[in-house]
Protein backbone atom coordinates (compact mmCIF):
# COMPACT_ATOMS: atom_id res chain seq x y z
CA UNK A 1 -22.63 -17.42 5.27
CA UNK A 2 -19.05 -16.54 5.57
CA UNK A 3 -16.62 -19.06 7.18
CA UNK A 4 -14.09 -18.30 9.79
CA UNK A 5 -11.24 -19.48 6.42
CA UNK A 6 -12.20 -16.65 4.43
CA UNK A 7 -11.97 -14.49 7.51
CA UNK A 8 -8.58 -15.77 8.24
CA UNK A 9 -7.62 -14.96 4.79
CA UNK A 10 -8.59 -11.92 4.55
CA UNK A 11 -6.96 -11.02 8.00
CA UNK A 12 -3.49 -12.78 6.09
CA UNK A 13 -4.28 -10.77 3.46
CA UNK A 14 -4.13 -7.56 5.40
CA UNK A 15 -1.95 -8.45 7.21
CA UNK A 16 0.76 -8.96 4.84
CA UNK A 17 -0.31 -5.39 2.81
CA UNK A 18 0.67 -3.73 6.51
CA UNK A 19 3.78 -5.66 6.47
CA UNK A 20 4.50 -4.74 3.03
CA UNK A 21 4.14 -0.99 3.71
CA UNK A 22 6.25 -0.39 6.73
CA UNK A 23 9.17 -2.74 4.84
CA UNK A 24 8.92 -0.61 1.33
CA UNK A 25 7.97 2.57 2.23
CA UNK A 26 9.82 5.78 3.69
CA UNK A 27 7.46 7.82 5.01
CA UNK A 28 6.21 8.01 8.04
CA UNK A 29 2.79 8.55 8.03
CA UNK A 30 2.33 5.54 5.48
CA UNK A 31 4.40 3.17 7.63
CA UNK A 32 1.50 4.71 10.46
CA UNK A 33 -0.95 3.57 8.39
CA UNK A 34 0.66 0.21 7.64
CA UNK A 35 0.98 -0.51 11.47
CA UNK A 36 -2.62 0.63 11.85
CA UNK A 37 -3.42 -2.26 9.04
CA UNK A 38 -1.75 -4.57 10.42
CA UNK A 39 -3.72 -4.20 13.85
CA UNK A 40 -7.04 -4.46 12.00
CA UNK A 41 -6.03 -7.97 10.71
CA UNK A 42 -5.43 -8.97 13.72
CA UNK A 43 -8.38 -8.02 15.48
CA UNK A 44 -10.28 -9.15 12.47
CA UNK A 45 -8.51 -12.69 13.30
CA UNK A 46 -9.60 -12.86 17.25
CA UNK A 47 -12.62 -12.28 16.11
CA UNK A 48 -12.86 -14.58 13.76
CA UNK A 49 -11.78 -17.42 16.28
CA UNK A 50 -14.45 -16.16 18.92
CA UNK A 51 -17.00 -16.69 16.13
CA UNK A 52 -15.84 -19.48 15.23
CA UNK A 53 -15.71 -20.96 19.25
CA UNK A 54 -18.32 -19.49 20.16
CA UNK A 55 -16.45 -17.82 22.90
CA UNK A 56 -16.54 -13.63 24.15
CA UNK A 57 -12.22 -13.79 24.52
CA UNK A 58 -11.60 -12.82 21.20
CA UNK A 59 -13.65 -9.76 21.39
CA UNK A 60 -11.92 -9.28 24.54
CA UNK A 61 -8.95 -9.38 23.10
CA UNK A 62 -10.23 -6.72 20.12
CA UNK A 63 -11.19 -4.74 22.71
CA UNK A 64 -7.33 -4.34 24.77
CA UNK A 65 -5.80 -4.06 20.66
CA UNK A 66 -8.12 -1.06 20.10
CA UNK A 67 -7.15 0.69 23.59
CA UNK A 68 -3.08 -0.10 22.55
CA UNK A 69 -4.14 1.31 19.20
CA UNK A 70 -5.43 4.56 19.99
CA UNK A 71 -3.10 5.30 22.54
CA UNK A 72 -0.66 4.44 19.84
CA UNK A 73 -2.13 6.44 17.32
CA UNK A 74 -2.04 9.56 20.10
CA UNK A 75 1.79 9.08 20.34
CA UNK A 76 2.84 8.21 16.75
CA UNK A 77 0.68 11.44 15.83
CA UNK A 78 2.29 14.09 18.16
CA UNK A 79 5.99 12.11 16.89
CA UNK A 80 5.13 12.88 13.48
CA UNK A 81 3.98 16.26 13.83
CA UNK A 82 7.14 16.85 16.14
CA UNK A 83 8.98 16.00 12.94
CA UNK A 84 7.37 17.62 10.52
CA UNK A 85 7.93 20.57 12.37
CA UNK A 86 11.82 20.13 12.95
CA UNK A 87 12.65 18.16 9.51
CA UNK A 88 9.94 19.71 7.04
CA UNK A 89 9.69 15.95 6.04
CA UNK A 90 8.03 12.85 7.47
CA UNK A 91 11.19 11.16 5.71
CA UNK A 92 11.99 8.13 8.08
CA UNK A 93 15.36 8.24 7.01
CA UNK A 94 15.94 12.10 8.21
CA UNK A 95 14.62 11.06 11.42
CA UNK A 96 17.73 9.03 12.60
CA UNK A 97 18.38 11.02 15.76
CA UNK A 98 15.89 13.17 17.70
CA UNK A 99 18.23 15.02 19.17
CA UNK A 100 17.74 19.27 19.36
């Protein structure tokens, strides 16, 4: 059986790989990605307290990150594509302004 410390782990573990990737890297749709990562971990951490309390919250709680998520992921999408389109790059840096 797995305990709730190697969940929590491996939530830090994520976690800090998502960190990593929006710090180092450039590109857009990686630093997407990253932030994407970085909201798995946490979900994977509320749900390894509600296992570990025996309490529904957490998944509650996993439930509300997941809405934010995909609504972000709409958003961020379109943004990228919008950038794409006007840059051809998903550069970060070339995206300074986004001013016509």
């Amino acid at each position: 059986m797995v305990s709730t410390t190697q969940f929590l782990v491996l939530g830090a573990i994520l976690f800090s790989i998502g960190t990593l990737g929006v710090i180092v890297r450039r590109n857009t749709i990686t630093m997407f990605m990253s932030i994407e990562l970085m909201l798995n971990a946490v979900n994977l951490t509320f749900l390894a307290f509600a296992r570990h309390f025996d309490q529904v919250d957490g998944q509650i709680f996993v439930f509300f990150v997941m809405t934010v998520a995909a609504a972000e992921a709409a958003v961020g999408l379109a943004l990228i594509v919008l950038l794409s389109k006007r840059n051809d790059s998903v550069d970060i840096d070339q995206a300074n302004t986004m001013k016509w």
